[in-house]
C-alpha atoms as a PDB file:
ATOM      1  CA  UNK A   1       0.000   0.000   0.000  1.00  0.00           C
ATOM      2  CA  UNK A   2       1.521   3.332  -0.909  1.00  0.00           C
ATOM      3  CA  UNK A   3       0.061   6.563   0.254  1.00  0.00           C
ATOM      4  CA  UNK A   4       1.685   8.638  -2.517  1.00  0.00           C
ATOM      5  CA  UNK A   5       1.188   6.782  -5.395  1.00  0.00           C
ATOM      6  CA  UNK A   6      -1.099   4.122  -7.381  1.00  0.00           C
ATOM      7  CA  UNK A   7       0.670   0.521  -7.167  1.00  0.00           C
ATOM      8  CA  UNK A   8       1.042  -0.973 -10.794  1.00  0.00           C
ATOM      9  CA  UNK A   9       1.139  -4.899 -11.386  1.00  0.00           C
ATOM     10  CA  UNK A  10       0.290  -6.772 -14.805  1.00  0.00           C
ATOM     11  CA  UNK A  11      -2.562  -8.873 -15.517  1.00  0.00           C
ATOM     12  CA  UNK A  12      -2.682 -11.661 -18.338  1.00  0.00           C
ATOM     13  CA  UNK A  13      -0.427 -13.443 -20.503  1.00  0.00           C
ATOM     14  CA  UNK A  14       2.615 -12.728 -21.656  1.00  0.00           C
ATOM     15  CA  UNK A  15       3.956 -14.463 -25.196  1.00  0.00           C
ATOM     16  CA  UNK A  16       5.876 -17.142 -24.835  1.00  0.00           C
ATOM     17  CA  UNK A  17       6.767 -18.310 -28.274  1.00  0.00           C
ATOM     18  CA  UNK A  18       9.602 -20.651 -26.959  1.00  0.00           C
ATOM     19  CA  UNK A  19       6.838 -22.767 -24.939  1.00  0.00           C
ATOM     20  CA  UNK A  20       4.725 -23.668 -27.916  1.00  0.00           C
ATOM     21  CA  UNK A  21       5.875 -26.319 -29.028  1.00  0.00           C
ATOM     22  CA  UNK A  22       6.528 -27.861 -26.008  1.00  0.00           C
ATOM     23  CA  UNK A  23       3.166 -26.942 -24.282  1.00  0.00           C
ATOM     24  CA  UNK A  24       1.411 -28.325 -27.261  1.00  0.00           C
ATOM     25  CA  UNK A  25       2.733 -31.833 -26.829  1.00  0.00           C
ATOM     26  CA  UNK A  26       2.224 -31.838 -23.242  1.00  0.00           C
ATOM     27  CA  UNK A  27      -1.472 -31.051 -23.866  1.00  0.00           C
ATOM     28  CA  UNK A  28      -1.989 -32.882 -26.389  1.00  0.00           C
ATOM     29  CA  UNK A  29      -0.921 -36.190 -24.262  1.00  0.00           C
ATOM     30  CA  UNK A  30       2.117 -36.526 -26.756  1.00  0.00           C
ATOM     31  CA  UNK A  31       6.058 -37.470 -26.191  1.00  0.00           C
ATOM     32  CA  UNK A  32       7.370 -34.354 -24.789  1.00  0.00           C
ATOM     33  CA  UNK A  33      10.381 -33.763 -22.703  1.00  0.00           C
ATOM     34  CA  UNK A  34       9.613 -33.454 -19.029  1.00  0.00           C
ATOM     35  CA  UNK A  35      13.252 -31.682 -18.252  1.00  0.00           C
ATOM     36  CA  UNK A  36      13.396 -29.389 -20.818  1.00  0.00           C
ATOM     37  CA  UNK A  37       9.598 -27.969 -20.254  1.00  0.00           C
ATOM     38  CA  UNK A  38      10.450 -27.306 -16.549  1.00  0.00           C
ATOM     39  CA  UNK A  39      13.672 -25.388 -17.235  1.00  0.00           C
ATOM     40  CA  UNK A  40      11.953 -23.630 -20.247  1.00  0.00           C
ATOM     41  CA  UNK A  41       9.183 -22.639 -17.622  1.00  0.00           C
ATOM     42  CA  UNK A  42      11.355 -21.750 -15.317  1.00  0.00           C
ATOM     43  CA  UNK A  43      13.579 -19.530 -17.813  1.00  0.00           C
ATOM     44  CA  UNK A  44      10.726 -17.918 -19.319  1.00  0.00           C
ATOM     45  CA  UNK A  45       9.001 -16.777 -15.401  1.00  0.00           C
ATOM     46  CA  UNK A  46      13.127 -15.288 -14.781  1.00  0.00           C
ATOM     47  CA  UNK A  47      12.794 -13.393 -18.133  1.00  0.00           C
ATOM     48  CA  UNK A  48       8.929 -11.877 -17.113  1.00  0.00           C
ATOM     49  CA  UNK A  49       9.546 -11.066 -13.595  1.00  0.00           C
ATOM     50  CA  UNK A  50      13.079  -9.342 -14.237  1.00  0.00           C
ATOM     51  CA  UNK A  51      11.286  -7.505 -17.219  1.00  0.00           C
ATOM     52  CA  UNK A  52       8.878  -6.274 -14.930  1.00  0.00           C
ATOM     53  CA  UNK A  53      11.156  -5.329 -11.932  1.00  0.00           C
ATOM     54  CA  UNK A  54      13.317  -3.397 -14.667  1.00  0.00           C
ATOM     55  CA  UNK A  55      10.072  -1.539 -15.786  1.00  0.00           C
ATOM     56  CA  UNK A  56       9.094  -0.657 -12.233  1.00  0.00           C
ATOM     57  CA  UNK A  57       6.100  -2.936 -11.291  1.00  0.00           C
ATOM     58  CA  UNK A  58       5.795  -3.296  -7.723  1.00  0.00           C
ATOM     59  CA  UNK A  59       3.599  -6.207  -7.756  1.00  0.00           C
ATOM     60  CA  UNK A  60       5.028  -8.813 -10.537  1.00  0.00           C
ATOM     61  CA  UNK A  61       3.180 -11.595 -11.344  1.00  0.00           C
ATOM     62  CA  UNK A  62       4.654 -14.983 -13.347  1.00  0.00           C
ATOM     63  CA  UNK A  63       2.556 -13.860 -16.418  1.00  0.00           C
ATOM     64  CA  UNK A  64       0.627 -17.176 -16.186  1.00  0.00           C
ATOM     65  CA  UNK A  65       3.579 -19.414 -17.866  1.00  0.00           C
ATOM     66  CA  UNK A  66       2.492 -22.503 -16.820  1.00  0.00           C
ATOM     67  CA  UNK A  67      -0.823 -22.304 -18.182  1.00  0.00           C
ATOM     68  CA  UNK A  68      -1.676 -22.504 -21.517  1.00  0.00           C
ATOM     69  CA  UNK A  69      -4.180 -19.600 -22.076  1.00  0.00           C
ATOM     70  CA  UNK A  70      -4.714 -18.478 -25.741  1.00  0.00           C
ATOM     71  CA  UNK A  71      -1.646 -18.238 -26.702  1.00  0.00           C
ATOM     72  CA  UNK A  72      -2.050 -21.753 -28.034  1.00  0.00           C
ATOM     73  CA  UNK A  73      -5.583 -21.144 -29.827  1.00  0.00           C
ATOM     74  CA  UNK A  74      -3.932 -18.209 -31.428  1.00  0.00           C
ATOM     75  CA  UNK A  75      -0.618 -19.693 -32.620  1.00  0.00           C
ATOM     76  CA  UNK A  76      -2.826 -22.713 -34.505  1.00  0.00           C
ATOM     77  CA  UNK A  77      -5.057 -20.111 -36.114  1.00  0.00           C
END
């Protein structure tokens, strides 16, 4: 809570092109690999919450990596 100014945080996805692929197999039930999703995940929440830290959020969010949102129904389009 800040008395002298409106808080900012960010709401909603974020792209994640490098997760595509990757989140598509994993939804789709298919051969994907376990390791590489996870540390993709993981890379991808570093990159969004430094991005907003350097742009002066004060309440950062993980940009909703994990889940699969539109992004998917709007990369098969």
């Amino acid at each position: 809570m800040s008395a002298s100014r409106i808080l900012t945080t960010h709401v909603g996805s974020l792209p994640r092109h490098n997760l595509l692929d990757l989140m598509k197999a994993k939804l789709a039930g298919g051969a994907y690999d376990r390791k590489a999703y996870d540390a993709c995940v993981r890379s991808a929440v570093e990159q969004a919450v430094g991005k907003q830290v350097e742009c002066g959020i004060d309440i950062v969010t993980t940009a909703n990596y994990r889940s699969p949102g539109s992004s998917l129904t709007c990369a098969s389009d």
